[in-house]
Every structure is written in structure tokens, then in C-alpha cells.
Protein backbone atom coordinates (compact mmCIF):
# COMPACT_ATOMS: atom_id res chain seq x y z
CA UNK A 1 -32.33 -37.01 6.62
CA UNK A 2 -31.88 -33.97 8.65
CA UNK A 3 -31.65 -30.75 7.25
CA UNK A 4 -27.86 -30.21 9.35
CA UNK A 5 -27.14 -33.75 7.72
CA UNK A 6 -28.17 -32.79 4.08
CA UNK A 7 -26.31 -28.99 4.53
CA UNK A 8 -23.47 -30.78 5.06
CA UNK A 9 -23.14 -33.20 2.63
CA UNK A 10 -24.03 -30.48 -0.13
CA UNK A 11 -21.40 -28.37 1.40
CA UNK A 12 -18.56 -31.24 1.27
CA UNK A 13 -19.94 -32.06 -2.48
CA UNK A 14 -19.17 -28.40 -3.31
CA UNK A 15 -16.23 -28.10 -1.56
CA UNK A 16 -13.98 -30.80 -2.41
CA UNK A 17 -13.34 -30.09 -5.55
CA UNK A 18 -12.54 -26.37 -5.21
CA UNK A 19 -10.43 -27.49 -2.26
CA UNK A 20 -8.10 -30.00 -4.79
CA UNK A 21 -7.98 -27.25 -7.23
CA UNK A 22 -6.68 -25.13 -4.53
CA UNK A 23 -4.22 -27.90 -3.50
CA UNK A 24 -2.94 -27.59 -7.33
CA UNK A 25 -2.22 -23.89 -7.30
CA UNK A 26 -0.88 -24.00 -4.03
CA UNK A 27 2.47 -22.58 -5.06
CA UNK A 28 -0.03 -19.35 -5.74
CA UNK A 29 -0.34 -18.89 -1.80
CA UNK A 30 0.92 -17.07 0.67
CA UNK A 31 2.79 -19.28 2.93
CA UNK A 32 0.03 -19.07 5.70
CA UNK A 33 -2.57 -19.68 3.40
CA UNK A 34 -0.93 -22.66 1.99
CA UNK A 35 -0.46 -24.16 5.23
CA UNK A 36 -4.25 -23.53 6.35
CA UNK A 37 -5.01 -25.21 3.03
CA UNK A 38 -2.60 -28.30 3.90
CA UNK A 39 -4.65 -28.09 8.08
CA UNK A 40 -7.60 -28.54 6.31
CA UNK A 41 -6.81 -31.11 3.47
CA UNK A 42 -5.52 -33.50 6.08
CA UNK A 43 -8.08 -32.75 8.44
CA UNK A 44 -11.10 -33.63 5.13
CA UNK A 45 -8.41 -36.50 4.43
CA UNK A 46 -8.09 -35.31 0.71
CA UNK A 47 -4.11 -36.05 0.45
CA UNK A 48 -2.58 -39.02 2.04
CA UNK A 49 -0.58 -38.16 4.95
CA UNK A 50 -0.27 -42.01 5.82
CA UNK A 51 -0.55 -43.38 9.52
CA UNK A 52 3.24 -43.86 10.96
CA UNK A 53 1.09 -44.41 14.40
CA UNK A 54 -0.56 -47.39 14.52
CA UNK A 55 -4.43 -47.92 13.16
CA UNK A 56 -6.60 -45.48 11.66
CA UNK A 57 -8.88 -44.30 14.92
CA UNK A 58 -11.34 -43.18 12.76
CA UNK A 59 -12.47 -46.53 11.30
CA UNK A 60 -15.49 -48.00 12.58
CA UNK A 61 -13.94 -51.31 13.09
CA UNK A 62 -10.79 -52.06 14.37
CA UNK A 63 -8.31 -54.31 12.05
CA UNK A 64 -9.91 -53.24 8.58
């Protein structure tokens, strides 16, 4: 494994769960913080936004 590959993975082990425990004192935020926190939740694909367009483009195969 790369070194790029295994800095990442170590940073999205960290970082996950102090970005859920960020989602959960949310109401704490200023309203542009909470709103980069929301950007970037949706963007790891930590909350469910759902898909009111069609198929997930990011799956690998289409139809699953």
C-alpha cells in the first residue's frame, strides 16, 4: 500500500468519529460552521441525504 493510500485511510479512521460527534453538537455552531460541517458530512457520505436523482454515480456498478 502506498504511503498517500495508508495516510489517508488513518486520517478517515480518525476523523469520522470526531466528525459525528461534531454532527451531534451541531446546535453548538456558528451557522457557517454548521453548514461547512453539513458540506463535508455529505460530501464523506456520513448522513443520508438520499438520491432524488436517479442512481448513485459513485457505485462501481451500475444497478446495485
Amino acid at each position: 500500500m502506498s504511503s498517500i493510500r495508508s495516510a489517508e485511510e488513518t486520517y478517515r479512521k480518525w476523523s469520522s468519529p470526531i466528525l459525528l460527534e461534531l454532527k451531534e453538537r451541531e446546535h453548538q455552531l456558528a451557522p457557517s460552521d454548521r453548514e461547512a460541517l453539513h458540506n463535508i458530512l455529505l460530501e464523506r457520505r456520513l448522513i443520508n441525504s438520499g438520491n432524488p436523482h436517479g442512481s448513485d454515480r459513485r457505485r462501481s456498478e451500475p444497478g446495485t
